[in-house]
C-alpha atoms as a PDB file:
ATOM      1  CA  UNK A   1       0.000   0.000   0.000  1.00  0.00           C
ATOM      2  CA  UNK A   2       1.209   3.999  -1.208  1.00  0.00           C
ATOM      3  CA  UNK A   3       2.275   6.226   2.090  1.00  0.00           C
ATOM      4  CA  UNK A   4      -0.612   8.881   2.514  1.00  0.00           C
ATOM      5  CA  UNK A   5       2.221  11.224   0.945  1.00  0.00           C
ATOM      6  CA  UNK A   6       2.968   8.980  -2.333  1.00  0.00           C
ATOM      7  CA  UNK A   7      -0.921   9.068  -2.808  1.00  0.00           C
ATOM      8  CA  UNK A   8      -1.383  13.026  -2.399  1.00  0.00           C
ATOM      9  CA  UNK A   9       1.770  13.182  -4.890  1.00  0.00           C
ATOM     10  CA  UNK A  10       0.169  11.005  -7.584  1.00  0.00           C
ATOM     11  CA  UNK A  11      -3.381  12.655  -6.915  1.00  0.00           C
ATOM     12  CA  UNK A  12      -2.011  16.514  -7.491  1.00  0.00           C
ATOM     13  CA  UNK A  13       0.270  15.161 -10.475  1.00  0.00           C
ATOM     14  CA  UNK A  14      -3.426  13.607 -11.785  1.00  0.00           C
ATOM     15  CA  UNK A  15      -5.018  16.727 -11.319  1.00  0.00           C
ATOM     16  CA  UNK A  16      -2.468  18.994 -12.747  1.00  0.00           C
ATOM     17  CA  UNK A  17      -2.474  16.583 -16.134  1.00  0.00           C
ATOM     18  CA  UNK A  18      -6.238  16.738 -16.431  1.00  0.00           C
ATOM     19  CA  UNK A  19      -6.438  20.430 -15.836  1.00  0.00           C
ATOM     20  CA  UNK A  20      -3.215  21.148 -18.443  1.00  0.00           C
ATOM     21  CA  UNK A  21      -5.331  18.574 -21.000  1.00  0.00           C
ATOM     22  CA  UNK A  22      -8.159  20.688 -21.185  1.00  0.00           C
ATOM     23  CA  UNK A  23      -7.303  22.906 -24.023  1.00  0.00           C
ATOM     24  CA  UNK A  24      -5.698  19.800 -25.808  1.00  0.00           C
ATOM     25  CA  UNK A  25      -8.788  17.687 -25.218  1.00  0.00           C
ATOM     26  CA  UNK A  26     -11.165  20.599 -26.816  1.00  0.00           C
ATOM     27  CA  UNK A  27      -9.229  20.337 -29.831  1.00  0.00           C
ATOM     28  CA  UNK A  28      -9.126  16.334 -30.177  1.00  0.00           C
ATOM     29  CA  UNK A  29     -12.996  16.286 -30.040  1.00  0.00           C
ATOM     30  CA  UNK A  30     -13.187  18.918 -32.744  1.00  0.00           C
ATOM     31  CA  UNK A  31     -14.018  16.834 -34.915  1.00  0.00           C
ATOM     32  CA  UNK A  32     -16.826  15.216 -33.419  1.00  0.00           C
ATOM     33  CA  UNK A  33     -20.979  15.489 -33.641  1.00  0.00           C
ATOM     34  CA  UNK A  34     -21.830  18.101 -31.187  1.00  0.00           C
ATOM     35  CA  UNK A  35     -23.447  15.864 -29.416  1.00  0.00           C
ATOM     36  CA  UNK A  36     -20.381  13.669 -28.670  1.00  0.00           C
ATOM     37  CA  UNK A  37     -18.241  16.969 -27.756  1.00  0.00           C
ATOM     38  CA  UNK A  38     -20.801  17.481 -25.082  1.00  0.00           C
ATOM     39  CA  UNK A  39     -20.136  14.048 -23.863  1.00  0.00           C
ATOM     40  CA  UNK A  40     -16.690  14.319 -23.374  1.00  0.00           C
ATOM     41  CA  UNK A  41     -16.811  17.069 -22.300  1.00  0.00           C
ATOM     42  CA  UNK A  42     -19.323  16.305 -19.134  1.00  0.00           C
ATOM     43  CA  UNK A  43     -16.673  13.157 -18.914  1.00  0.00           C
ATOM     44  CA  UNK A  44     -13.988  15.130 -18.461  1.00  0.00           C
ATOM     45  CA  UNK A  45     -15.367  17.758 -15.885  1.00  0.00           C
ATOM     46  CA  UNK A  46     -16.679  14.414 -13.641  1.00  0.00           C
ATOM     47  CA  UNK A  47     -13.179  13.252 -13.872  1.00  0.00           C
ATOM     48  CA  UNK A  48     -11.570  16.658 -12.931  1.00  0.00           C
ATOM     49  CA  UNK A  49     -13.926  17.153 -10.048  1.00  0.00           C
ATOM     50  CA  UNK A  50     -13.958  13.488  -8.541  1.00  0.00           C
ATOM     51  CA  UNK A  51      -9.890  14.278  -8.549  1.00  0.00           C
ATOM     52  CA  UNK A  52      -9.961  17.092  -7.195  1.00  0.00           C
ATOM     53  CA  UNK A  53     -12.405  15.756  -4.631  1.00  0.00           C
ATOM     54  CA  UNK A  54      -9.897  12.856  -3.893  1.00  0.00           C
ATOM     55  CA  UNK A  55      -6.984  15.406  -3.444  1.00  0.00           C
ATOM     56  CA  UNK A  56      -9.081  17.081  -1.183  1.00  0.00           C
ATOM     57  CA  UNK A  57      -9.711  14.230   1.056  1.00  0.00           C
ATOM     58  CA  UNK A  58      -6.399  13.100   1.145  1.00  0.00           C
ATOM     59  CA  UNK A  59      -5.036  16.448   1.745  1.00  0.00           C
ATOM     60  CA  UNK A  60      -7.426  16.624   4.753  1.00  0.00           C
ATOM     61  CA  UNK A  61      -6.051  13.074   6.260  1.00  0.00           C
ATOM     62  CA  UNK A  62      -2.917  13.892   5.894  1.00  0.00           C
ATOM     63  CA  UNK A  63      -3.498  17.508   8.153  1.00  0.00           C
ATOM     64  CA  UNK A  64      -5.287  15.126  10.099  1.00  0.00           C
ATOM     65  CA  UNK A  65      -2.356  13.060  10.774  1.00  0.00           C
ATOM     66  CA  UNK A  66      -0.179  16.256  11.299  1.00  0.00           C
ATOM     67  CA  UNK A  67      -2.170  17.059  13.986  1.00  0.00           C
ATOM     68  CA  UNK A  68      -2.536  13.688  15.953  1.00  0.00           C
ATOM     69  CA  UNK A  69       1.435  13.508  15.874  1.00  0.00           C
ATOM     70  CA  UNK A  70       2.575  17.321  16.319  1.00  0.00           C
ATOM     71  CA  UNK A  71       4.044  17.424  19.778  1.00  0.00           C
ATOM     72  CA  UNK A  72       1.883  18.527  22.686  1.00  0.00           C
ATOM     73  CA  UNK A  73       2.587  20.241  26.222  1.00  0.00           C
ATOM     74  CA  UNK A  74       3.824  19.118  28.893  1.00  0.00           C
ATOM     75  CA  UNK A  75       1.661  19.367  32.172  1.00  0.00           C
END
């Protein structure tokens, strides 16, 4: 199993690619029906979002974690 680290790595680098594709993407599906543009174009906003989502979460376990293990006070 990925540290909590290696999987917030691969989930930004996922995110980055998918947000950099974007202008690429609009002109692969150029050539398609409307239709299909719309398509894949809904496809590729789920797959942004549910990334970004992902990130998110992980980003928010891995605070998390940070927080159980910072140091506390002595009494």
């Amino acid at each position: 199993m990925l540290s909590l680290q290696a999987r917030i790595d691969r989930a930004q680098r996922l995110v980055r690619m998918l947000e950099e594709d974007a202008p690429l993407l609009a002109l692969r599906i150029a050539p398609l029906p409307p239709e299909q543009q719309k398509s894949v174009k809904s496809y590729a906003s789920r797959l942004r979002e549910q990334a970004r989502a992902e990130l998110e979460k992980l980003l928010v376990q891995g605070s998390f974690l940070d927080f159980n293990n910072s140091p506390q006070a002595a009494d």
